[in-house]
N, C-alpha and C. Protein backbone atom coordinates (compact mmCIF):
# COMPACT_ATOMS: atom_id res chain seq x y z
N UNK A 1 0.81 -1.19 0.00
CA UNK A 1 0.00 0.00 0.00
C UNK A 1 0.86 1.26 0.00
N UNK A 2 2.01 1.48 0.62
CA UNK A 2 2.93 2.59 0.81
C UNK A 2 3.42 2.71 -0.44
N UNK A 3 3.82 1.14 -1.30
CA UNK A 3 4.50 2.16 -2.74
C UNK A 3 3.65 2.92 -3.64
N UNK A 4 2.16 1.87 -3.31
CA UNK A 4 1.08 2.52 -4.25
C UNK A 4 0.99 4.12 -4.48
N UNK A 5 1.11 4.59 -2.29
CA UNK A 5 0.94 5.98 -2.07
C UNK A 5 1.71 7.26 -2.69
N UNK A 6 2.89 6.40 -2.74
CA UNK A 6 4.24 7.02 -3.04
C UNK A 6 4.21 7.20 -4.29
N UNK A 7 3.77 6.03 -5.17
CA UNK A 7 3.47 6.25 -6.38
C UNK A 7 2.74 7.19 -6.89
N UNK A 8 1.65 7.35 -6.15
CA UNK A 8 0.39 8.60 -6.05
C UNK A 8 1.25 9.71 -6.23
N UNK A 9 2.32 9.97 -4.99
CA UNK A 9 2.39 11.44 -4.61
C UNK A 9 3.33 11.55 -6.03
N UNK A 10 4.11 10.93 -6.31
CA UNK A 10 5.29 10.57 -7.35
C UNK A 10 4.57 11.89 -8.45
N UNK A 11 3.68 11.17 -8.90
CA UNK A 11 2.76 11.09 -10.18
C UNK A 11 2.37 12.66 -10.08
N UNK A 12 1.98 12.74 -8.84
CA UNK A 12 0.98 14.39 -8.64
C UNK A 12 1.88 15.66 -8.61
N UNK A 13 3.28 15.05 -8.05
CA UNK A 13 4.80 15.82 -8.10
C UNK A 13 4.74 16.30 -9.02
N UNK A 14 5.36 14.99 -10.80
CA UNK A 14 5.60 15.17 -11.55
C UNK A 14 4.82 16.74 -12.11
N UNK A 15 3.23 16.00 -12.41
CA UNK A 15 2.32 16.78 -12.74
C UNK A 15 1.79 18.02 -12.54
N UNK A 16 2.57 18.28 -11.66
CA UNK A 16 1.84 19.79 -10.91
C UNK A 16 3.50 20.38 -11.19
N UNK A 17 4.48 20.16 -11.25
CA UNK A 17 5.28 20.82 -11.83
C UNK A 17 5.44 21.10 -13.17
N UNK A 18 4.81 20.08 -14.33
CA UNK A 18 5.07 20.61 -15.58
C UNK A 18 3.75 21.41 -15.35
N UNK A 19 2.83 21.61 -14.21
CA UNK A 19 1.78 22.47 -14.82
C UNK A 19 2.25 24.37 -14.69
N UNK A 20 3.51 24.03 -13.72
CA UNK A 20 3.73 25.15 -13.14
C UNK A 20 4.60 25.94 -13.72
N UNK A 21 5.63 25.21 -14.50
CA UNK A 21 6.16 25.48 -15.47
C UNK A 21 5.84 26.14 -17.01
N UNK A 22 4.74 26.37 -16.74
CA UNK A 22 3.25 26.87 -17.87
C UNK A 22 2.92 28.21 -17.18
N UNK A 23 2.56 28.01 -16.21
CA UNK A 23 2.24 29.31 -15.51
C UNK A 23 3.34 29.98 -15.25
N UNK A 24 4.32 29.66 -14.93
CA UNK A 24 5.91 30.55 -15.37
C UNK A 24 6.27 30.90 -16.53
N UNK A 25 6.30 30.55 -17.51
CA UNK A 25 6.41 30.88 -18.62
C UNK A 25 5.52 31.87 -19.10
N UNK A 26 4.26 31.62 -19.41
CA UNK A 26 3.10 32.85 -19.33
C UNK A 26 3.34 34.04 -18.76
N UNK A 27 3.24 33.95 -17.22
CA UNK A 27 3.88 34.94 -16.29
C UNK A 27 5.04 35.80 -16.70
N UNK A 28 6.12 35.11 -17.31
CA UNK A 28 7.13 35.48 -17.64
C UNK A 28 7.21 36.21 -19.17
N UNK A 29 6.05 36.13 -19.62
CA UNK A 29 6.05 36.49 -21.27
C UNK A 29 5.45 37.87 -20.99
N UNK A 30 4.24 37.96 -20.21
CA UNK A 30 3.54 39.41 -19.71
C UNK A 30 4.56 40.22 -19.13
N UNK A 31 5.42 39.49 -17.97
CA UNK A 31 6.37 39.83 -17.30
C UNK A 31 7.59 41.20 -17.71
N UNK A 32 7.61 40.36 -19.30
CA UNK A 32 8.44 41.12 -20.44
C UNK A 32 7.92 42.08 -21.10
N UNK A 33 6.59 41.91 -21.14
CA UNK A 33 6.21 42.92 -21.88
C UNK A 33 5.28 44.41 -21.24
N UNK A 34 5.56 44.15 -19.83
CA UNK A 34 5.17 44.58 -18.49
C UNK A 34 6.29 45.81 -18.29
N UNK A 35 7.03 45.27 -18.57
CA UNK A 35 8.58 45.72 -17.86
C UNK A 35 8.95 46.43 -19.23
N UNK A 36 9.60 45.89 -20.24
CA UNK A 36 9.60 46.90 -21.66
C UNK A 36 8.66 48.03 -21.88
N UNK A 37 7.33 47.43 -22.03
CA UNK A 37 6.57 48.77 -22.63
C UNK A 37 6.11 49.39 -21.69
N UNK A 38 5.18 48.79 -21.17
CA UNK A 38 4.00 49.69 -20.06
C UNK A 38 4.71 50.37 -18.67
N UNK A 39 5.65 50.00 -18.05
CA UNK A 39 6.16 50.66 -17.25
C UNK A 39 6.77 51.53 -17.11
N UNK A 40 7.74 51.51 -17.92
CA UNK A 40 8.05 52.91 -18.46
C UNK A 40 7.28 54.00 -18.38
N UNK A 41 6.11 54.25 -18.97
CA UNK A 41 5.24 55.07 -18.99
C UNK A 41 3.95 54.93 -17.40
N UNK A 42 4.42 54.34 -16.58
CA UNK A 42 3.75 54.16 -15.60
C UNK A 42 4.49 55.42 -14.50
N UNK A 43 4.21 56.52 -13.93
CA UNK A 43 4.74 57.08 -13.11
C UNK A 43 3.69 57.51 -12.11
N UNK A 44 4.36 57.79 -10.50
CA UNK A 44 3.24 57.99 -9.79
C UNK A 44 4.13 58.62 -8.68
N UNK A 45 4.05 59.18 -7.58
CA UNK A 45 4.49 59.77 -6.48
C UNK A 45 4.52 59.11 -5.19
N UNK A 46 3.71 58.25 -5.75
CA UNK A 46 2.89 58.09 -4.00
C UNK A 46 2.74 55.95 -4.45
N UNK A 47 3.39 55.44 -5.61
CA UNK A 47 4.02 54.24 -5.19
C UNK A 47 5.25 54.04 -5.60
N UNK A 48 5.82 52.29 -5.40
CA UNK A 48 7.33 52.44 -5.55
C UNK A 48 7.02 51.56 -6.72
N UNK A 49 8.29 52.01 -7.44
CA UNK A 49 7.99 51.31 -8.96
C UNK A 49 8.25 49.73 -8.89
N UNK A 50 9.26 48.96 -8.02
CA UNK A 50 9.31 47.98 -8.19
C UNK A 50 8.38 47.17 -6.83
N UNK A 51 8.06 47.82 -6.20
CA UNK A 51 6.24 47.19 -5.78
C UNK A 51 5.26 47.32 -6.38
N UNK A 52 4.92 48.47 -7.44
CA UNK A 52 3.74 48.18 -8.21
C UNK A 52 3.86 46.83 -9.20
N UNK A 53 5.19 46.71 -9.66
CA UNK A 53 5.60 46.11 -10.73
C UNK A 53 5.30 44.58 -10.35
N UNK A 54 6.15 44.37 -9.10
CA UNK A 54 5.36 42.78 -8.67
C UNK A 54 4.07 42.53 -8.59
N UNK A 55 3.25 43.78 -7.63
CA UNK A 55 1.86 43.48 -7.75
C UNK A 55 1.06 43.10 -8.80
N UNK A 56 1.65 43.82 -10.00
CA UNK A 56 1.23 43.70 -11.21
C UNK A 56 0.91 42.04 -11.74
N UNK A 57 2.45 41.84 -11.94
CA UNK A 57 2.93 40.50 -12.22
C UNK A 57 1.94 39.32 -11.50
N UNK A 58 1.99 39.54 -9.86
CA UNK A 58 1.28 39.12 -8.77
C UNK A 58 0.27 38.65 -9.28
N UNK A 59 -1.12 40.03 -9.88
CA UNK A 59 -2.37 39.82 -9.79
C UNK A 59 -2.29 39.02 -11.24
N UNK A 60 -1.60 38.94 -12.40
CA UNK A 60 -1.39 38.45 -13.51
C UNK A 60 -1.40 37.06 -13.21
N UNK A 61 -0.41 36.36 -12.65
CA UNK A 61 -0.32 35.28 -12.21
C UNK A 61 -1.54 34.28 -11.50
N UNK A 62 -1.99 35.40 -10.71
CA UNK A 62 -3.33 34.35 -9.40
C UNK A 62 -4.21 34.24 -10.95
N UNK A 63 -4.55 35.71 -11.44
CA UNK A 63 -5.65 35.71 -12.33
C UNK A 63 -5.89 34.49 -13.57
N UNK A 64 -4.38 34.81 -14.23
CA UNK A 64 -4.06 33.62 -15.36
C UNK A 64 -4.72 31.89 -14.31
N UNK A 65 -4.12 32.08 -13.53
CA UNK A 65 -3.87 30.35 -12.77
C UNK A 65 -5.37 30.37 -12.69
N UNK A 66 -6.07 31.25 -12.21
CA UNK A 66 -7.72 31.16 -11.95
C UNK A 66 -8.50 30.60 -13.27
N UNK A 67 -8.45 31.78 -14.62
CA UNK A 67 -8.71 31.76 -15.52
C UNK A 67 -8.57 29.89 -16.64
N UNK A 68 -7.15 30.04 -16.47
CA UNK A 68 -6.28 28.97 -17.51
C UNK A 68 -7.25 27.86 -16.84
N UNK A 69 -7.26 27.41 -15.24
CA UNK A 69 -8.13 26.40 -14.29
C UNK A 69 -9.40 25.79 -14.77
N UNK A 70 -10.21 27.47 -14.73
CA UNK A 70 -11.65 27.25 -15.42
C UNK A 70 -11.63 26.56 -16.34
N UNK A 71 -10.60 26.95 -17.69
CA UNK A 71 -11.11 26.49 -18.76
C UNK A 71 -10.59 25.29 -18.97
N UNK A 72 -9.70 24.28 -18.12
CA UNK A 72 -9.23 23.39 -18.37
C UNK A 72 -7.53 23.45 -19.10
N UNK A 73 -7.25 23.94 -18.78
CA UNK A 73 -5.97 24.26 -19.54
C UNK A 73 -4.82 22.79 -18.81
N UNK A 74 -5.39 22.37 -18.05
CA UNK A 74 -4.02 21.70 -17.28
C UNK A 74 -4.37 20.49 -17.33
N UNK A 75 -5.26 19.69 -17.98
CA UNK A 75 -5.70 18.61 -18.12
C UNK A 75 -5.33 17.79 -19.37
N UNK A 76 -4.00 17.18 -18.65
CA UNK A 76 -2.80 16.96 -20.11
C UNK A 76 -3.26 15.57 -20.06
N UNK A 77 -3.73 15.05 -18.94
CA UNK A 77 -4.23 13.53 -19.34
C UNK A 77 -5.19 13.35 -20.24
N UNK A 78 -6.47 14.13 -20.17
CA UNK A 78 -7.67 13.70 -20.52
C UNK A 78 -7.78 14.55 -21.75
N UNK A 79 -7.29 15.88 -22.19
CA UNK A 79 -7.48 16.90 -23.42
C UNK A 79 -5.94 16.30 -24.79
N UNK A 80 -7.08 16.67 -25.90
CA UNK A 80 -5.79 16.25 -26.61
C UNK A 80 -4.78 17.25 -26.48
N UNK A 81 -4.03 17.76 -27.70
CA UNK A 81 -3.36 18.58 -27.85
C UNK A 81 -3.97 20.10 -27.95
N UNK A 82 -5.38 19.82 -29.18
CA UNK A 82 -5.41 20.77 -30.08
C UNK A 82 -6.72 21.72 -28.92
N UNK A 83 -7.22 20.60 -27.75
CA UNK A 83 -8.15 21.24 -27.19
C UNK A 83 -7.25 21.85 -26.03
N UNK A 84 -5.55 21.66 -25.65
CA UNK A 84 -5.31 22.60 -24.65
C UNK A 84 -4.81 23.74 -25.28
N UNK A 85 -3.88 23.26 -26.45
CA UNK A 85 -3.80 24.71 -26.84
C UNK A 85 -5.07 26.04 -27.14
N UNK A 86 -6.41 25.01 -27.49
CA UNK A 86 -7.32 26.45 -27.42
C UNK A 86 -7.74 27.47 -26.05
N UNK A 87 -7.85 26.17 -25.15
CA UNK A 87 -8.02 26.58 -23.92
C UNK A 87 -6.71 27.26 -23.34
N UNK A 88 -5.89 27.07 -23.88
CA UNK A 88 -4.64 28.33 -23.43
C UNK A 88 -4.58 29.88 -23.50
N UNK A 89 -5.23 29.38 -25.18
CA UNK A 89 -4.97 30.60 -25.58
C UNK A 89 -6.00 31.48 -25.23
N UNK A 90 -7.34 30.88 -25.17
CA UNK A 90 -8.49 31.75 -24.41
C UNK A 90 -8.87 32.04 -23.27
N UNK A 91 -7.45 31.36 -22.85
CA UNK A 91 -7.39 31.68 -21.39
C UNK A 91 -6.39 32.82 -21.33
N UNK A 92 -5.20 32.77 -21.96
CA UNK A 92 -4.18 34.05 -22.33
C UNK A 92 -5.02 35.37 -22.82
N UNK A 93 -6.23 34.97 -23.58
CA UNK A 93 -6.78 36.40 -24.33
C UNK A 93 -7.51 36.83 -23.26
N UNK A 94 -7.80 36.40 -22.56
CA UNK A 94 -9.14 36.83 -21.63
C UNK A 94 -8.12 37.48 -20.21
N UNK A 95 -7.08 36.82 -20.11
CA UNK A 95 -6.17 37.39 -18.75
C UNK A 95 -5.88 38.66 -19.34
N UNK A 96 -5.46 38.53 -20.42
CA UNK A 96 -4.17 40.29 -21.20
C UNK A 96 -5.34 41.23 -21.11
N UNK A 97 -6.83 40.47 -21.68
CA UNK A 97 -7.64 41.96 -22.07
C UNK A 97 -7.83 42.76 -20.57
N UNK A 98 -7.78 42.01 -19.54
CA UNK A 98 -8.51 42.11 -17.99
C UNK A 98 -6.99 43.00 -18.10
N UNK A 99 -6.02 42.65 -17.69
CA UNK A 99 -4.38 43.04 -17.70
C UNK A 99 -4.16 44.19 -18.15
N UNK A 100 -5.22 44.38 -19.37
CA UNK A 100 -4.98 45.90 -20.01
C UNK A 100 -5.77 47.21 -19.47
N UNK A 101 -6.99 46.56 -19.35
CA UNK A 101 -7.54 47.24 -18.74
C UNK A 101 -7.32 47.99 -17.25
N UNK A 102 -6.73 46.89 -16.20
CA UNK A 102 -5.73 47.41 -15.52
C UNK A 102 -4.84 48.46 -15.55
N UNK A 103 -4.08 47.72 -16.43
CA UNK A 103 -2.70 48.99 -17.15
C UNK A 103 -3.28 49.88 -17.35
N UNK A 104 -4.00 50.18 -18.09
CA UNK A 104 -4.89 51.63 -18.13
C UNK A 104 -5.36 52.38 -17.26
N UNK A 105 -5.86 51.53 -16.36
CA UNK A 105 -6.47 52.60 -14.96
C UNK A 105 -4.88 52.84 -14.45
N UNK A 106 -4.06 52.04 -14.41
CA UNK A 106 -2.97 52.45 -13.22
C UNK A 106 -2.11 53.84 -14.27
N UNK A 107 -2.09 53.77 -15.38
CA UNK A 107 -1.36 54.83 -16.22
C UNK A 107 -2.32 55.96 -16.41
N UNK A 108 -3.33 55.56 -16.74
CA UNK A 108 -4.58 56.91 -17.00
C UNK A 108 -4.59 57.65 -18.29
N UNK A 109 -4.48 57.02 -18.63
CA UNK A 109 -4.43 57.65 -20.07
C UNK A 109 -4.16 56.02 -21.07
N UNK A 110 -5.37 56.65 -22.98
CA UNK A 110 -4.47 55.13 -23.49
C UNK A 110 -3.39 54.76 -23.93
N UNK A 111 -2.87 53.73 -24.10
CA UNK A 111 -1.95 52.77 -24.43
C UNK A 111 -2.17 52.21 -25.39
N UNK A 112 -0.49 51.76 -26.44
CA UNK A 112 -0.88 51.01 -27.40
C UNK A 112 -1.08 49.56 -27.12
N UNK A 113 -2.06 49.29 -27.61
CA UNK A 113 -2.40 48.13 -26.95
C UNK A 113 -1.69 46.61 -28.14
N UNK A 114 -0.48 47.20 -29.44
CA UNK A 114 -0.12 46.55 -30.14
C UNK A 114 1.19 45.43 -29.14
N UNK A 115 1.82 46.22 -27.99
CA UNK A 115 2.48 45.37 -27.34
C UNK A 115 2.09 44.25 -26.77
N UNK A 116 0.98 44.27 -26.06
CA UNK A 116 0.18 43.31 -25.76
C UNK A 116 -0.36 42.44 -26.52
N UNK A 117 -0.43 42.48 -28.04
CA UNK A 117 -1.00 41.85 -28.59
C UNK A 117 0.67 40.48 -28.96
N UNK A 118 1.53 41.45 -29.08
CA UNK A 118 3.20 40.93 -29.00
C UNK A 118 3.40 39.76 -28.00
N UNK A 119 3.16 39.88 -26.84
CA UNK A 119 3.02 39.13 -25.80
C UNK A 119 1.68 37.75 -25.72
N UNK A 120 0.56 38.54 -26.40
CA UNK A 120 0.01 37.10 -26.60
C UNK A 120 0.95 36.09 -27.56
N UNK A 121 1.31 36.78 -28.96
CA UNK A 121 1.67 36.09 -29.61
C UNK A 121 2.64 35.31 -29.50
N UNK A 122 3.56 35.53 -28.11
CA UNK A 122 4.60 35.12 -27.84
C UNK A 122 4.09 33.82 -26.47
N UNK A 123 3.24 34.01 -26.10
CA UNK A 123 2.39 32.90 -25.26
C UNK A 123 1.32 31.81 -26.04
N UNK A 124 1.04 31.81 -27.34
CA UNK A 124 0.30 31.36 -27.70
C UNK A 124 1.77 30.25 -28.08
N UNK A 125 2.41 31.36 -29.06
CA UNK A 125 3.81 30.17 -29.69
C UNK A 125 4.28 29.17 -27.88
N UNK A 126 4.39 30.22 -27.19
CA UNK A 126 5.04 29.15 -25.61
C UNK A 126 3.36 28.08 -25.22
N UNK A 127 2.48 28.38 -25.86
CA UNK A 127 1.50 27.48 -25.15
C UNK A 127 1.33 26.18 -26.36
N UNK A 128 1.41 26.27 -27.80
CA UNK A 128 2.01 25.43 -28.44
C UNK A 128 3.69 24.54 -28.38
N UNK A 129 4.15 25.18 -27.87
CA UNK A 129 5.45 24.20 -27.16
C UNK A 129 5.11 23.10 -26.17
N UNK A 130 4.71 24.41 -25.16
CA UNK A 130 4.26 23.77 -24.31
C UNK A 130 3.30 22.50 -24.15
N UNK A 131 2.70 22.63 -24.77
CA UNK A 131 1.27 21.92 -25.20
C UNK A 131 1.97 20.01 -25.56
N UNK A 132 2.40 20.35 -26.62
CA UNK A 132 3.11 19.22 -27.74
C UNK A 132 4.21 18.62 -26.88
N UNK A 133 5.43 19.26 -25.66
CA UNK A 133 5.81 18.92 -24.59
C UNK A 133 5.43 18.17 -23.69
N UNK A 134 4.40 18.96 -22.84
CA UNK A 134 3.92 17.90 -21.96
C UNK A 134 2.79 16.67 -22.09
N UNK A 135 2.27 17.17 -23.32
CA UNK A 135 1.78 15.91 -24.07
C UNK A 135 2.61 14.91 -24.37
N UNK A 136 3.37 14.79 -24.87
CA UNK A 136 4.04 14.05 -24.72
C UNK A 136 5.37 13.62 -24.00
N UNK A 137 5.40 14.02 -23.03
CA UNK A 137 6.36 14.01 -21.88
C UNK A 137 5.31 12.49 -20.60
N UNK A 138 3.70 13.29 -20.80
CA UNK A 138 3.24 12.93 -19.80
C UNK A 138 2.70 11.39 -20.37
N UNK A 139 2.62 10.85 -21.64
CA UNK A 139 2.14 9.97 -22.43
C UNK A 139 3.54 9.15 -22.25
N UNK A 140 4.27 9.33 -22.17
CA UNK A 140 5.58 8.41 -22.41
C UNK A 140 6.57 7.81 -20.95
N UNK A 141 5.70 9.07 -19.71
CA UNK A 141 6.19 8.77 -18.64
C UNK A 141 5.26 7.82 -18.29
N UNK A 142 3.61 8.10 -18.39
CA UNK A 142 2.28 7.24 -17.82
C UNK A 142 1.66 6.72 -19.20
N UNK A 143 1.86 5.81 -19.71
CA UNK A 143 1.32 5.15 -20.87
C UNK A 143 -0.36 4.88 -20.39
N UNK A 144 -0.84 5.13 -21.76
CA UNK A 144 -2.46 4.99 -21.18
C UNK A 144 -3.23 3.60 -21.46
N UNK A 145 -3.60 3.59 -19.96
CA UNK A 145 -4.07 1.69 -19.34
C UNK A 145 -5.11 1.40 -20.15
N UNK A 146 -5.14 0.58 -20.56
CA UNK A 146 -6.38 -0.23 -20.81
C UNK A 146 -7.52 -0.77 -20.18
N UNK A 147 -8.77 0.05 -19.72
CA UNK A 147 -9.75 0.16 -18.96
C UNK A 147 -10.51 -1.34 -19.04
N UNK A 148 -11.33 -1.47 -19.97
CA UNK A 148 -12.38 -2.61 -20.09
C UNK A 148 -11.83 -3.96 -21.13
């Protein structure tokens, strides 16, 4: 019964790290394009630039992980390929538009909103890597059993 358990936790290890490794990457693509364009033009008196900047990142991150959740994005066992990459990406479009809108109230004035569109495109290409990766990372580590 203990290796079974072990086996369990083994498995849930693996899995929850390549999921996290997704949400880093994402994180890290806004991250860039957070820090290049929009901040720059972010000025204020009364916060500090590299605490707004995490918060930023911060609420990006919970939000994406919330969002990407809903739609299934992390369900590398049961989704093929072509249904996580959609759910990535409509999970990426729906975080940036919320993200922008943000950016906007915190700058006050508009923004081109062509950088952001840069940054999806650069998460959609990392959510197709990604995708075709742990698909098959997770197929070759856990071969799929034969039920009935």
């Amino acid at each position: 019964m203990e290796i079974i358990d072990r086996h369990k936790t083994e498995h849930r290890t693996q899995v929850r790290t390549v999921k996290l490794i997704y949400l880093i990457c994402m994180t890290a693509i806004f991250a860039a394009g957070w820090k290049l364009y929009y901040l720059p033009h972010f000025w204020s008196p009364f916060y500090n630039m590299n605490a707004a900047s995490i918060a930023v990142i911060f609420v990006y991150l919970v939000m994406h992980y919330e969002i990407s959740h809903l739609y299934g994005c992390y369900r590398i066992q049961l989704s093929r390929i072509s249904e996580l990459i959609y759910s990535q990406i409509l999970s990426a479009l729906i975080t940036n538009f919320f993200m922008f809108l943000i950016i906007l109230l915190m700058i006050r004035h508009m923004m081109n909103v062509g950088p952001m569109f840069l940054v999806l495109a650069g998460q959609v290409l990392g959510s197709v890597i990604w995708s075709y990766a742990a698909h098959r990372w997770y197929f070759g580590k856990f071969p799929p059993v034969d039920t009935v």
